[in-house]
Protein backbone atom coordinates (compact mmCIF):
# COMPACT_ATOMS: atom_id res chain seq x y z
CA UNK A 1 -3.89 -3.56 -99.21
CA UNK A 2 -7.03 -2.58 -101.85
CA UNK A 3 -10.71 -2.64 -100.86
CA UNK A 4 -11.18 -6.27 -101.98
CA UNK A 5 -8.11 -7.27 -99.79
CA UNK A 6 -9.82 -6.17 -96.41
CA UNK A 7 -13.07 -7.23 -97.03
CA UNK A 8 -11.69 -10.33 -97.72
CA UNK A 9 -9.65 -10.63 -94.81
CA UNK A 10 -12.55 -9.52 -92.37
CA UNK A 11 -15.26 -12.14 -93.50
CA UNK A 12 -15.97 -14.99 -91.18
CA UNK A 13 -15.79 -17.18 -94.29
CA UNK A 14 -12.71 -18.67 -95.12
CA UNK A 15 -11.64 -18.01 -98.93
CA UNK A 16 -9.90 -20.46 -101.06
CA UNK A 17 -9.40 -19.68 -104.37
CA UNK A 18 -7.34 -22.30 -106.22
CA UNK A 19 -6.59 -22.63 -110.21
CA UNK A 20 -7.13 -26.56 -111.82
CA UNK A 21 -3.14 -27.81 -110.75
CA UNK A 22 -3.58 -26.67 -107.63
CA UNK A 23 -1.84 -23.50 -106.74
CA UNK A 24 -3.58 -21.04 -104.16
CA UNK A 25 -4.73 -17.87 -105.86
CA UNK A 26 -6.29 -16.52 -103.00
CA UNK A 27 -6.94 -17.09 -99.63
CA UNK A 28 -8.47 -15.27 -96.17
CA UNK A 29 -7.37 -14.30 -93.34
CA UNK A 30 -10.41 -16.47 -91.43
CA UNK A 31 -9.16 -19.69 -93.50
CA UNK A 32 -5.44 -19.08 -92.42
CA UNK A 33 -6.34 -19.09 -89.18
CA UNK A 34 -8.32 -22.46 -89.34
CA UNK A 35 -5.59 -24.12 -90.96
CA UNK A 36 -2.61 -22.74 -89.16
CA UNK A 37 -3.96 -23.80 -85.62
CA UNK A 38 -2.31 -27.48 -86.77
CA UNK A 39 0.36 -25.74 -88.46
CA UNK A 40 -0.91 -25.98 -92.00
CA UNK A 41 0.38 -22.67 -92.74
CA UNK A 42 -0.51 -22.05 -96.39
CA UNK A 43 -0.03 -19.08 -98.71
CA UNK A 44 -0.83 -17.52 -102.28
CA UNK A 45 1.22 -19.69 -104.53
CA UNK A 46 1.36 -22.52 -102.57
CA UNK A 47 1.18 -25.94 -104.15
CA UNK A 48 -2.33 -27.39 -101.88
CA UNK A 49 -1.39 -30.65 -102.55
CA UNK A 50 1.74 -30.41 -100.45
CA UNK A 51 0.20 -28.63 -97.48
CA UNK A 52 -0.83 -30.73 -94.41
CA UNK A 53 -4.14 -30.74 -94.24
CA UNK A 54 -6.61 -32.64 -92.51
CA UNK A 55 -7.41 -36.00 -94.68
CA UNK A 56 -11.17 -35.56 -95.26
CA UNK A 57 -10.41 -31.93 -96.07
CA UNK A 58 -7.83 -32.87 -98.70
CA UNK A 59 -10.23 -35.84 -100.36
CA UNK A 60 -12.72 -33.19 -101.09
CA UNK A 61 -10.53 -30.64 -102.61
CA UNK A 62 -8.66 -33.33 -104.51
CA UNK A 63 -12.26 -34.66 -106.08
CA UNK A 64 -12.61 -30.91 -106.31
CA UNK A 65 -10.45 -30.38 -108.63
CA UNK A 66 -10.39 -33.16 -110.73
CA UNK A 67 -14.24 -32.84 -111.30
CA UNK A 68 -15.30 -29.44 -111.21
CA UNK A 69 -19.07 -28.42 -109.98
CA UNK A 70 -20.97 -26.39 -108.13
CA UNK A 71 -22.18 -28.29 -104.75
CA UNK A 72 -22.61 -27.91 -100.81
CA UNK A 73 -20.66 -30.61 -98.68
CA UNK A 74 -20.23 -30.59 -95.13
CA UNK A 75 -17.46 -32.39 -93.35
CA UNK A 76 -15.75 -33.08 -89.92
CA UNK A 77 -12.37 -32.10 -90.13
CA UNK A 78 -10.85 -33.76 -86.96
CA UNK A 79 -7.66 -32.47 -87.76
CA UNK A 80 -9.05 -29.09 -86.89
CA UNK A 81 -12.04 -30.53 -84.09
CA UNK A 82 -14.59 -28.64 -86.37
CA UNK A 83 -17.66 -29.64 -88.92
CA UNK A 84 -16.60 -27.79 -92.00
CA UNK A 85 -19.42 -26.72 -94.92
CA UNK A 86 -18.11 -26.18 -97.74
CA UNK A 87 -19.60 -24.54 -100.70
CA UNK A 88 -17.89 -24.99 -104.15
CA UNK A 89 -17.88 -22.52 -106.59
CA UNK A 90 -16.21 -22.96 -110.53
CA UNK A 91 -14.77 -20.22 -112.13
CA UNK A 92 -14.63 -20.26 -115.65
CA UNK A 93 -12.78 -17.57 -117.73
CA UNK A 94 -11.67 -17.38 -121.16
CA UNK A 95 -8.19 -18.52 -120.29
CA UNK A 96 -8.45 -20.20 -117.75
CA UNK A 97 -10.63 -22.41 -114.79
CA UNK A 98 -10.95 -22.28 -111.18
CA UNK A 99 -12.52 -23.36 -108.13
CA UNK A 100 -13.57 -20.68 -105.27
CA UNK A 101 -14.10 -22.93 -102.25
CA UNK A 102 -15.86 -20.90 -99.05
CA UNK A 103 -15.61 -22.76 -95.67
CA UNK A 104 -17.82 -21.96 -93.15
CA UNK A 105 -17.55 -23.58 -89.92
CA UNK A 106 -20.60 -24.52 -88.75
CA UNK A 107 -19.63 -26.39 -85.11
CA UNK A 108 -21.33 -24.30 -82.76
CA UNK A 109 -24.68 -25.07 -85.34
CA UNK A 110 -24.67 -28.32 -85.42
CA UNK A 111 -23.85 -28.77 -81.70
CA UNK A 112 -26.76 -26.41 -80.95
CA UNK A 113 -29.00 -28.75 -83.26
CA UNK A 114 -27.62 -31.95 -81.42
CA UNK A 115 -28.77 -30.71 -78.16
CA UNK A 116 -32.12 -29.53 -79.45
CA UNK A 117 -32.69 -32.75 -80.89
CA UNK A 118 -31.64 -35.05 -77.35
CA UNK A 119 -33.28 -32.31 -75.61
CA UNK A 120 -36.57 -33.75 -77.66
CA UNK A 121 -36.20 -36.82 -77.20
CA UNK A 122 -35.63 -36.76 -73.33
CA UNK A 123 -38.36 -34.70 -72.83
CA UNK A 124 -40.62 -37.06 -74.31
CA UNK A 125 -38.93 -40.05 -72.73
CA UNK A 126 -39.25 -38.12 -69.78
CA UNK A 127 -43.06 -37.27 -70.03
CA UNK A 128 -43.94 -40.71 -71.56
CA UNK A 129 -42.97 -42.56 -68.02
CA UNK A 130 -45.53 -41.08 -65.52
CA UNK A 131 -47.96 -40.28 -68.82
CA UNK A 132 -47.90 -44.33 -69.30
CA UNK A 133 -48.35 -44.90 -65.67
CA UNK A 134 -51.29 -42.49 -65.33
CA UNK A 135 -52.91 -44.50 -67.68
CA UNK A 136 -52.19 -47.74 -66.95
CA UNK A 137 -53.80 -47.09 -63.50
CA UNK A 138 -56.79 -45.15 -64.98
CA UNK A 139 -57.46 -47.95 -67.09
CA UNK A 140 -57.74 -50.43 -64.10
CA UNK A 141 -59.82 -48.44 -62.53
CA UNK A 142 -62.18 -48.33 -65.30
CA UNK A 143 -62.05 -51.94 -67.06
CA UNK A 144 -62.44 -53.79 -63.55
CA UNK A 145 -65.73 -54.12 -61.78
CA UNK A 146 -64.11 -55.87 -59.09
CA UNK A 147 -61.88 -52.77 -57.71
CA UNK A 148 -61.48 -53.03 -53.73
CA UNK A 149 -62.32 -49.53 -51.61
CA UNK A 150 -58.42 -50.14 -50.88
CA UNK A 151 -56.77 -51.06 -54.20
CA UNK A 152 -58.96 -47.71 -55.47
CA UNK A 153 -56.94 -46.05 -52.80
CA UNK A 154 -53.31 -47.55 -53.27
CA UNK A 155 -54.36 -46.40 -56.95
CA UNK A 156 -54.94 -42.98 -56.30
CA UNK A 157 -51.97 -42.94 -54.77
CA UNK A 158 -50.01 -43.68 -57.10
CA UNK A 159 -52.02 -41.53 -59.68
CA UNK A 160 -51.35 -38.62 -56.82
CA UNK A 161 -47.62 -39.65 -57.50
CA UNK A 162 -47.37 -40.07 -61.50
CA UNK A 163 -49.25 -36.68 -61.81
CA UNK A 164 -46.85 -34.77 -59.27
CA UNK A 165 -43.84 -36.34 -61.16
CA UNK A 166 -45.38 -34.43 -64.40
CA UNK A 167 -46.01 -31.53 -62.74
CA UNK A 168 -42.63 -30.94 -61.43
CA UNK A 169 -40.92 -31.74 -64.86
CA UNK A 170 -43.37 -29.52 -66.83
CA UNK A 171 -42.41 -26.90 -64.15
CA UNK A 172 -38.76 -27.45 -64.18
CA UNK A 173 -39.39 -27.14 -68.06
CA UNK A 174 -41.04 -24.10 -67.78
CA UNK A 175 -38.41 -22.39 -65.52
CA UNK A 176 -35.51 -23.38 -67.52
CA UNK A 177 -37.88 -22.09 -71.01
CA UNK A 178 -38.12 -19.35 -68.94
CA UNK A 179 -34.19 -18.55 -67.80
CA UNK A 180 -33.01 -19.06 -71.45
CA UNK A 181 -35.79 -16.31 -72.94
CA UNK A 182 -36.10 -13.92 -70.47
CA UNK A 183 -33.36 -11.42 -69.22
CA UNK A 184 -33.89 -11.36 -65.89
CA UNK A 185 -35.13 -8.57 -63.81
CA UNK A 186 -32.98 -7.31 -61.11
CA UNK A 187 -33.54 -5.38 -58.06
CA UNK A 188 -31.99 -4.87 -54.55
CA UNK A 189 -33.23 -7.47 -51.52
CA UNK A 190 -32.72 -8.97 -48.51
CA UNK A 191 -30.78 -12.13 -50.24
CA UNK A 192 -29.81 -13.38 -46.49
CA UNK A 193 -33.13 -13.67 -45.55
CA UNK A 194 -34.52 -15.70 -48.68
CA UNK A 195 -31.54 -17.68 -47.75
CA UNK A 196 -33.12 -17.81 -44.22
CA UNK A 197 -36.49 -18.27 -45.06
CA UNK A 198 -35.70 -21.28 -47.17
CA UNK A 199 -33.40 -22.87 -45.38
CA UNK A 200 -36.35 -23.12 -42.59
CA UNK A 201 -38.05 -24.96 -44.94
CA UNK A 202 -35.91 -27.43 -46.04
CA UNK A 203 -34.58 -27.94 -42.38
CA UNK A 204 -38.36 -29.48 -41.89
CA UNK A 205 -38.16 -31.89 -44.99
CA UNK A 206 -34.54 -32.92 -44.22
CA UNK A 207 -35.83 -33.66 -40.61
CA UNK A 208 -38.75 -36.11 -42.37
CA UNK A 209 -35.80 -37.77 -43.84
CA UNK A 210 -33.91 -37.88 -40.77
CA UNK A 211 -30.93 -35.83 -41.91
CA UNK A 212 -28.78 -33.41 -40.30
CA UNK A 213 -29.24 -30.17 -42.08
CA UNK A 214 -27.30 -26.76 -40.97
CA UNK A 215 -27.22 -23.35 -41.91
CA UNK A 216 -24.78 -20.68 -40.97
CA UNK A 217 -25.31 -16.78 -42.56
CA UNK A 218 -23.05 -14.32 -42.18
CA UNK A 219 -25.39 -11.67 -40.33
CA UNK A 220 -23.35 -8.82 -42.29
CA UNK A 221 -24.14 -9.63 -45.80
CA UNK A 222 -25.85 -6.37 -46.62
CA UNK A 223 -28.72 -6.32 -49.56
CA UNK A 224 -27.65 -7.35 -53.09
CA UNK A 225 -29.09 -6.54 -56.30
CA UNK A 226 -29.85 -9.69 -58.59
CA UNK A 227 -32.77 -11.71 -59.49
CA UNK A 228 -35.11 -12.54 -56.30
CA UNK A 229 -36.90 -15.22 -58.59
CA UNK A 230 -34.25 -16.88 -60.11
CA UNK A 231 -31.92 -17.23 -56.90
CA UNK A 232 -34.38 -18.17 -54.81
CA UNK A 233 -34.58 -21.19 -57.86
CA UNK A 234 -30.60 -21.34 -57.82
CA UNK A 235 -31.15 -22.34 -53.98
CA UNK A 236 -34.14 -24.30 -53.72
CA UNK A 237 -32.65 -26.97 -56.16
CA UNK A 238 -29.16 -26.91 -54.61
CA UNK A 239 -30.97 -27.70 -51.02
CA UNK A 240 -33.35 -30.07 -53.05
CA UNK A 241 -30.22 -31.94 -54.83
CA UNK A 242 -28.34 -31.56 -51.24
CA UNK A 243 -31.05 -33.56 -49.36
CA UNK A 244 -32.15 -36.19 -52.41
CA UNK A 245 -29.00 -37.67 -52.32
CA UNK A 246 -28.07 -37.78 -48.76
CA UNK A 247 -28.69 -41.16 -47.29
CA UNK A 248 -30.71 -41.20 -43.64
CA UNK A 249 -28.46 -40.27 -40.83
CA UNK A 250 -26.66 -38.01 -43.01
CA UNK A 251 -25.70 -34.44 -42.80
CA UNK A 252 -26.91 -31.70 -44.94
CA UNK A 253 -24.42 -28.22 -44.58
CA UNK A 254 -24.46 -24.90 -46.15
CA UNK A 255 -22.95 -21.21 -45.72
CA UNK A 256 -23.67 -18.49 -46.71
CA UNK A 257 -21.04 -15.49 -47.20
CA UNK A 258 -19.45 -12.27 -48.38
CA UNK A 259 -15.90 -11.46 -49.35
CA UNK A 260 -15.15 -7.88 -51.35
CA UNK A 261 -17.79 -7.62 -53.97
CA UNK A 262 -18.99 -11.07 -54.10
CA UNK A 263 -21.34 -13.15 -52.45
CA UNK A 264 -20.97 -16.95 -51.79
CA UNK A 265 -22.94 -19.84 -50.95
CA UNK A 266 -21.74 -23.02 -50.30
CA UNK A 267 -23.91 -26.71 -49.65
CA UNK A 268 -21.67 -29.72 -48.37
CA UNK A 269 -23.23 -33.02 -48.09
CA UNK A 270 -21.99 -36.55 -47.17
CA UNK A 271 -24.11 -38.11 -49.92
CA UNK A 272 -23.82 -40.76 -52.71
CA UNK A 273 -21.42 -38.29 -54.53
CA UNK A 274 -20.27 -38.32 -58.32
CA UNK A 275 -17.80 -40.11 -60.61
CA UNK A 276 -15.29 -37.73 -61.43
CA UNK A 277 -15.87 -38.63 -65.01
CA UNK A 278 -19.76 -37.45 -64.39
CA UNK A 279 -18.89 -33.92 -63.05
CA UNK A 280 -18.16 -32.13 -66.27
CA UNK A 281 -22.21 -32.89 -67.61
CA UNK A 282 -24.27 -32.85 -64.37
CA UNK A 283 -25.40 -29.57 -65.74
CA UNK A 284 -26.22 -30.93 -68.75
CA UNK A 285 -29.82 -31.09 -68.83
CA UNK A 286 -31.88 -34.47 -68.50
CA UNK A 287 -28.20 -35.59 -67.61
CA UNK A 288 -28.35 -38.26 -64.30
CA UNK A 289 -25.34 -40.33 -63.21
CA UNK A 290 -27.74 -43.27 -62.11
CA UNK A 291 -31.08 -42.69 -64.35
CA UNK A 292 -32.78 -45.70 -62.63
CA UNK A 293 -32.15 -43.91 -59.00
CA UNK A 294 -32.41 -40.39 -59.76
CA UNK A 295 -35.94 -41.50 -60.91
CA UNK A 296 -37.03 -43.49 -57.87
CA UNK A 297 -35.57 -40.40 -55.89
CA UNK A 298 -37.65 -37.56 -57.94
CA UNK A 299 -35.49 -36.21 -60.00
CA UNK A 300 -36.35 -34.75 -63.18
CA UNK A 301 -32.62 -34.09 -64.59
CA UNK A 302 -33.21 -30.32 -65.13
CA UNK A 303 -32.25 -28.90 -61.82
CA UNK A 304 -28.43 -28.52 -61.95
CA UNK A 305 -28.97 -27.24 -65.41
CA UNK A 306 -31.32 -24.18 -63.93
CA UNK A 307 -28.74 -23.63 -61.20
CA UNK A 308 -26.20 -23.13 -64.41
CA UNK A 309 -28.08 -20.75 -66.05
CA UNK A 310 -28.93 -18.74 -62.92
CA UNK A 311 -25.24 -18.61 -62.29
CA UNK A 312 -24.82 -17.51 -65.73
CA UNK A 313 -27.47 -14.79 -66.11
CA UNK A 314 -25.42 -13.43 -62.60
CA UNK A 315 -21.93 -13.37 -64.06
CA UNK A 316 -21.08 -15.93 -61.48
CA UNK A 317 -19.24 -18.70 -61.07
CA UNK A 318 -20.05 -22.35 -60.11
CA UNK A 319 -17.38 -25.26 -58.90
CA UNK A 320 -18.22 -28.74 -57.80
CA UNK A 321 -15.79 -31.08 -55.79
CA UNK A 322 -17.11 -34.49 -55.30
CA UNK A 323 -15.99 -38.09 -54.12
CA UNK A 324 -18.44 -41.07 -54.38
CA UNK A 325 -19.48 -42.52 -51.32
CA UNK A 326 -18.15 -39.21 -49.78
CA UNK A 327 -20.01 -36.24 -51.00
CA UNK A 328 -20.01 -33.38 -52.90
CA UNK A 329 -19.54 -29.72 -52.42
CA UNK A 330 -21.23 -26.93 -54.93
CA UNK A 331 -19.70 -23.40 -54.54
CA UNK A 332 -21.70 -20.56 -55.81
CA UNK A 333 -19.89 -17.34 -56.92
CA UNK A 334 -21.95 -14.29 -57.23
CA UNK A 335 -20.25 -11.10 -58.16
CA UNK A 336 -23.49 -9.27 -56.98
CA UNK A 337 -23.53 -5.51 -56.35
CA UNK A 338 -24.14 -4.76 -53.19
CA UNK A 339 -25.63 -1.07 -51.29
């Protein structure tokens, strides 16, 4: 194998290089591999017309080659589950024309831009509710000369609420800004008594909402070295999320524990639960199984997706079992080091 050979083969690009009747010339390792996942295996002298290739894929290179330019096109290739952009390149020589064709799979890209751009547009669906409210109730205030002492305070009130619902979400967008950006800092602490601490807290708020809530720590979990800010995050929405959807007269139950070189914490509740066709995007973020009464309950759709990214910036490992009108379970895995 020459020079050219192996820098061919190691680009990320796939190579197709193809003379006017259609006969491979040259192709890449990185294309082979694309193609050959569905069995399209394909070869120098190869005829391209008789390889199996995905339909849209084999329009293009067909128009390709019986009109020769220079251009960009981008396809989905479902043959292949992949967005394909392809730039075409002829080759002109003095005895002979061809067509260099580089494939570039750009996916990951344009899944990355399809989340950015949802992302967008639930954050300012998301901000545009209490926004509109705030002003809706500022306005009454101010147009009416005939305002009550008592509607001015069932108005506050309800301004009081609005402005907490945007402060949460700009917080929750914050955090998550935050756990994406920042690589977190790590340090040994007491992570059984955060648990502790916390847990004292929410046991007072699930009380308010007349739910059960227990807590049982092993007492031998020794310090662990992670992120004190981010878990105590991790937690705080899981006991949130926990109590939120647990109806009154419910029960509220998590455990905290050590095994080897891993830590894990577990929250049970006999809740609303989740459609098992929901599970897979509750991390998603913005992503609510019942928008209309995650809303009324609080919710701002980001907190499962911090959890995720706590777990991920820990190595760990997160798994949800849930029934609907049963419950759900959320398991944390942390493979934290430990003195």
């Amino acid at each position: 194998m020459n020079n050219f050979e192996i820098i061919l083969d190691n680009m990320r690009d796939g190579i197709l290089l193809i003379d006017l009747n259609g006969n491979v010339l040259q192709i890449n390792k990185s294309l082979k591999e694309l193609l050959d996942k569905n069995k399209a295996i394909i070869d120098i002298g190869d005829d391209i017309s008789k390889i199996e290739l995905d339909p849209e894929l084999k329009r293009v290179i067909e128009r390709t080659l019986s009109s020769p330019k220079e251009n960009d096109i981008e396809i989905w290739a479902d043959k292949y589950s992949a967005t394909l952009h392809l730039s075409v390149v002829p080759i002109k020589s003095t005895d002979q024309s061809n067509v260099l064709i580089i494939f570039r799979n750009t996916t990951k890209q344009r899944q990355l831009e399809n989340v950015r751009r949802d992302f967008v547009a639930n954050v300012s669906h998301e901000l545009k509710t209490p926004i509109t409210g705030i002003k809706l109730l500022a306005d009454a205030i101010c147009q009416s000369d005939e305002v009550k002492d008592n509607e001015i305070i069932q108005f506050s009130k309800r301004l009081g609420k609005e402005t907490g619902r945007l402060v949460q979400l700009v917080n929750d967008l914050l955090d998550l800004s935050k756990l994406e950006a920042v690589k977190p800092s790590f340090e040994y602490f007491d992570f059984a008594g955060l648990i502790r601490e916390l847990g004292n807290e929410f046991d007072s708020v699930a009380e308010r909402k007349e739910i059960s809530f227990e807590l049982t720590i092993d007492e031998e979990i020794p310090f662990c070295f992670g992120s004190p800010e981010q878990l105590e995050l991790l937690i705080v929405n899981l006991f949130e999320n926990a109590i939120r959807y647990t109806l009154p007269s419910g029960r509220v139950r998590a455990d905290f524990s050590s095994k080897k070189s891993s830590v894990f914490f577990k929250i049970e509740d006999d809740g609303i639960g989740i459609p098992k066709k929901d599970i897979n995007r509750i991390f998603e973020r913005f992503y609510r199984v019942d928008k209309a009464r995650s809303r009324m309950k609080g919710g701002t759709g980001l907190g499962l997706s911090i959890v995720k990214h706590v777990v991920q910036n820990h190595d760990g490992l997160i798994d949800v079992k849930s029934d609907v009108g049963v419950g759900s379970t959320f398991t944390v895995e942390l493979p934290l080091v430990t003195l």
